[in-house]
C-alpha atoms as a PDB file:
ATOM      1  CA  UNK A   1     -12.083 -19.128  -2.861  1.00  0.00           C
ATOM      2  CA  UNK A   2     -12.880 -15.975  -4.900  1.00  0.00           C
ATOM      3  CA  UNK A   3     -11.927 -16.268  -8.854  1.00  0.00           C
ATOM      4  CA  UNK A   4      -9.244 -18.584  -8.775  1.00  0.00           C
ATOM      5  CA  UNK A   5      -7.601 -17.057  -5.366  1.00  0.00           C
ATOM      6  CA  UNK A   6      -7.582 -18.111  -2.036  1.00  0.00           C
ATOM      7  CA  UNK A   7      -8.651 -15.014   0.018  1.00  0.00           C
ATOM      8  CA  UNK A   8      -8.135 -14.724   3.841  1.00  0.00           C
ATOM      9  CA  UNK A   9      -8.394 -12.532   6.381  1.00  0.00           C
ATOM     10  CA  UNK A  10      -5.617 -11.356   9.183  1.00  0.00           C
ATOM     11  CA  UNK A  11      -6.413 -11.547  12.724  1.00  0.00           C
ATOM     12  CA  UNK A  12      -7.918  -8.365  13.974  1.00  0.00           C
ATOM     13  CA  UNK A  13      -7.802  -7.081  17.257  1.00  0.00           C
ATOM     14  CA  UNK A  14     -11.683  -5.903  17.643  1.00  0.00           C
ATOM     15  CA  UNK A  15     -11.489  -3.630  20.284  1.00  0.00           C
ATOM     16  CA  UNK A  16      -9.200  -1.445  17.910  1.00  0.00           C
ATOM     17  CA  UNK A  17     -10.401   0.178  14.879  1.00  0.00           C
ATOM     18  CA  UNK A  18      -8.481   1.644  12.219  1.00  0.00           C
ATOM     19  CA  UNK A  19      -9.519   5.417  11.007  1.00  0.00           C
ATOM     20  CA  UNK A  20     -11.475   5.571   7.773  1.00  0.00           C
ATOM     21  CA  UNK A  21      -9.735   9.056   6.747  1.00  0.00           C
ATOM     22  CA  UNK A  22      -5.743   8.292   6.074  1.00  0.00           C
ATOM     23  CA  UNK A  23      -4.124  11.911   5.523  1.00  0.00           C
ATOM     24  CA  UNK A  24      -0.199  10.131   5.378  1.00  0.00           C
ATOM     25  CA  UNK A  25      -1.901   7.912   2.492  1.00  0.00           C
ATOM     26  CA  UNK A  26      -2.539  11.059   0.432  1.00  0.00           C
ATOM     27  CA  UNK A  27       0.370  13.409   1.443  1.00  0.00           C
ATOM     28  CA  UNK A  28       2.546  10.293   0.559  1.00  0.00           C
ATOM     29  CA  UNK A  29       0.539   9.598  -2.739  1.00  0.00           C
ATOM     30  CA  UNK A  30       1.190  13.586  -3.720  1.00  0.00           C
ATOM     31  CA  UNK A  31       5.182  12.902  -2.828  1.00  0.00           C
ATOM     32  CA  UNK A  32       5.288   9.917  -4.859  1.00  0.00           C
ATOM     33  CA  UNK A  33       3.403  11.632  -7.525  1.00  0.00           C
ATOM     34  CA  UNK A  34       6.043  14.304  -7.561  1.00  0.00           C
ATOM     35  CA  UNK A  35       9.015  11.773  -7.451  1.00  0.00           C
ATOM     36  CA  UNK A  36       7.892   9.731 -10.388  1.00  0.00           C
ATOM     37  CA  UNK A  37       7.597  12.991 -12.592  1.00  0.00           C
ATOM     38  CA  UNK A  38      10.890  13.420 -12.312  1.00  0.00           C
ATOM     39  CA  UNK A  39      12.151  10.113 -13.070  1.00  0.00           C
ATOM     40  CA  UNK A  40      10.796   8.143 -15.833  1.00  0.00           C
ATOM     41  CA  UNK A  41      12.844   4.992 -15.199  1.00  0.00           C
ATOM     42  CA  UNK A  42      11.454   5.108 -11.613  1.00  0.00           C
ATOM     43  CA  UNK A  43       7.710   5.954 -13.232  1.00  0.00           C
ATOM     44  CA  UNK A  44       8.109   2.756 -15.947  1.00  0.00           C
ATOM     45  CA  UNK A  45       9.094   0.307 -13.007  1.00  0.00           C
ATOM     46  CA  UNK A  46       6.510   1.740 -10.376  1.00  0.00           C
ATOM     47  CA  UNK A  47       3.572   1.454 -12.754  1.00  0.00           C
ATOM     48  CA  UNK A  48       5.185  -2.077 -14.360  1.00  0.00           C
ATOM     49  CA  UNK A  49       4.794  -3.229 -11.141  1.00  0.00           C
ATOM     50  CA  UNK A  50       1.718  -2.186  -9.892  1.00  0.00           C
ATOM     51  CA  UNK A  51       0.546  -3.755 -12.859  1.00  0.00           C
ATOM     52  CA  UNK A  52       1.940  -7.184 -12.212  1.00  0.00           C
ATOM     53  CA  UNK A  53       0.089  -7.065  -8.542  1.00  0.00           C
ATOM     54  CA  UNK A  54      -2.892  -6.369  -9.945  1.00  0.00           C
ATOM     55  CA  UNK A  55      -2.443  -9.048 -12.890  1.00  0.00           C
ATOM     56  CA  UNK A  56      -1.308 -11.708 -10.075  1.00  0.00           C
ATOM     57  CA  UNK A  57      -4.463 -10.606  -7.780  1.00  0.00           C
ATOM     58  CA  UNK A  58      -2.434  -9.113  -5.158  1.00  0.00           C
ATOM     59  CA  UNK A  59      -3.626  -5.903  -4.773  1.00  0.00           C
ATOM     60  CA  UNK A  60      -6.991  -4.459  -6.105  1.00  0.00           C
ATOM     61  CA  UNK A  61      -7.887  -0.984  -7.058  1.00  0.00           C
ATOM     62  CA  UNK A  62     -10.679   0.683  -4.246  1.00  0.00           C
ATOM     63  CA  UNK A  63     -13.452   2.484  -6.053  1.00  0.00           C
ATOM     64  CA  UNK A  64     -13.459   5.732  -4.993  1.00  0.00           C
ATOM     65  CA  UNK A  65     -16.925   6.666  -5.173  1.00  0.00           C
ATOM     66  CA  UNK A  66     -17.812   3.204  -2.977  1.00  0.00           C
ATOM     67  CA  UNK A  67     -19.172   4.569   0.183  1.00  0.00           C
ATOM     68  CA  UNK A  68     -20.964   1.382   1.488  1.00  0.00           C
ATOM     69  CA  UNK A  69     -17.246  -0.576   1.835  1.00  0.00           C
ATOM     70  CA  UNK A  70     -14.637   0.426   4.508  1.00  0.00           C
ATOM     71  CA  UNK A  71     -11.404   1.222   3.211  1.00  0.00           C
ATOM     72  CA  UNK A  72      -7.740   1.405   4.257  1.00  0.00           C
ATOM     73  CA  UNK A  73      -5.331   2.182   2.757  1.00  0.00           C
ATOM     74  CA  UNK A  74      -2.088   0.772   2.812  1.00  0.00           C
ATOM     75  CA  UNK A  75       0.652   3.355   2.170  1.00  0.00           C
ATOM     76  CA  UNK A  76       3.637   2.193  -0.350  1.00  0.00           C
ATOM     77  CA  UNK A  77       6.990   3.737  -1.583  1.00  0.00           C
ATOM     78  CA  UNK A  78       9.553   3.114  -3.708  1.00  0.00           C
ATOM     79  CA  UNK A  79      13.460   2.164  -2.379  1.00  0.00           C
ATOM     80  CA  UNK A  80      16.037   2.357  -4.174  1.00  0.00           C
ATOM     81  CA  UNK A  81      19.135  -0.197  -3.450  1.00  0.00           C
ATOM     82  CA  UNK A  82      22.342  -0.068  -5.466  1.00  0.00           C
ATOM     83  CA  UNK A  83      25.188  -3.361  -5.661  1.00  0.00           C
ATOM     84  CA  UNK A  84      27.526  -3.782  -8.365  1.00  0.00           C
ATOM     85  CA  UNK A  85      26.930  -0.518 -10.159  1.00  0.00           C
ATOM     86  CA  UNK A  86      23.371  -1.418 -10.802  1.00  0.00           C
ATOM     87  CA  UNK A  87      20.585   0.208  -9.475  1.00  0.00           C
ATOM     88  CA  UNK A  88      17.477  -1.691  -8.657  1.00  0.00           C
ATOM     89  CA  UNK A  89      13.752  -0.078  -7.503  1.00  0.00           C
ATOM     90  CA  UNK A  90      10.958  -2.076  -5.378  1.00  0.00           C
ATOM     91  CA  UNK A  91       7.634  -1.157  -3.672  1.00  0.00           C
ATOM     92  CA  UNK A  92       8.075  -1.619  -0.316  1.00  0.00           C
ATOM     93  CA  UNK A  93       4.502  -1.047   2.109  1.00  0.00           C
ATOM     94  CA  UNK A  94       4.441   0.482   5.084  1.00  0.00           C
ATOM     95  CA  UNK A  95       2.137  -1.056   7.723  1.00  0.00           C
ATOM     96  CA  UNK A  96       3.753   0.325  10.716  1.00  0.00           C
ATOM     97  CA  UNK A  97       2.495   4.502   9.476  1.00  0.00           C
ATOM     98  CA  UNK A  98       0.044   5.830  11.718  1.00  0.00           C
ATOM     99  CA  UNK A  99      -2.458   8.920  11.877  1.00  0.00           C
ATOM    100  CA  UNK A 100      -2.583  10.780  14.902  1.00  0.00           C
ATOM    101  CA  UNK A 101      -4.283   9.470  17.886  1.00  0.00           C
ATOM    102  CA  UNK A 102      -5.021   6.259  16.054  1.00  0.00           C
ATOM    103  CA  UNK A 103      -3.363   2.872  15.813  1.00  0.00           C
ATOM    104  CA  UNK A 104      -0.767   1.546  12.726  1.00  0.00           C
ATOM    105  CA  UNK A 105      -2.341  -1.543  10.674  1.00  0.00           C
ATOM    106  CA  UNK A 106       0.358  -3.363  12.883  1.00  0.00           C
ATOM    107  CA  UNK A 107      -0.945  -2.619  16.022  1.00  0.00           C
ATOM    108  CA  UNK A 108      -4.389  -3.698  14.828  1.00  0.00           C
ATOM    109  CA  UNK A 109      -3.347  -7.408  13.849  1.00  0.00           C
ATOM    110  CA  UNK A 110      -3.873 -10.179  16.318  1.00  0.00           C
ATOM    111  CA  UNK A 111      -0.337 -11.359  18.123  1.00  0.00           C
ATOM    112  CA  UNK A 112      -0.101 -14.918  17.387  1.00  0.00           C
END
């Protein structure tokens, strides 16, 4: 247990490795960077609830000038679903995105 959370760990393949350099993470971070400057509803709920998986322990914010941790990143996009004439925005993540030559975080987790 680590500050009041249960943390565990998904089963990893180990003869696969993940690449340390995600270029979809960043060209998708500059799109959604551009798409939430031209929608401030869409801007208020992304950031609300980024906010609320950080506050619930959910996700954590990777220091960027830690070089002695590995990182991946786990890419993340906003969807849009309308019923009833109301329009409601989640975060939906995208495990199954994959660099060239290298596997998706799903391919990496252990088949059960």
């Amino acid at each position: 247990m680590e500050d009041q959370r249960r943390v565990v760990s998904l089963p990893r393949q180990h003869n696969i490795a993940l690449p340390s350099k995600n270029m979809n993470a960043e060209k998708r971070l500059h799109n959604l960077a551009r798409r939430l400057e031209c929608n401030d509803v869409l801007k208020q709920m992304y950031h609300n609830q980024l906010l609320n998986y950080i506050a619930r322990g959910q996700v954590e914010a990777a220091p960027a000038d830690d070089l002695t941790r590995i990182v991946f990143h786990l890419l993340h996009q906003a969807v849009k679903k309308e019923k009833h004439g109301k329009t409601k925005w989640r975060i939906v993540f995208d495990t199954s995105s994959q660099e060239d030559n290298a596997p998706a975080h799903n391919e990496v987790l252990r088949k059960c």
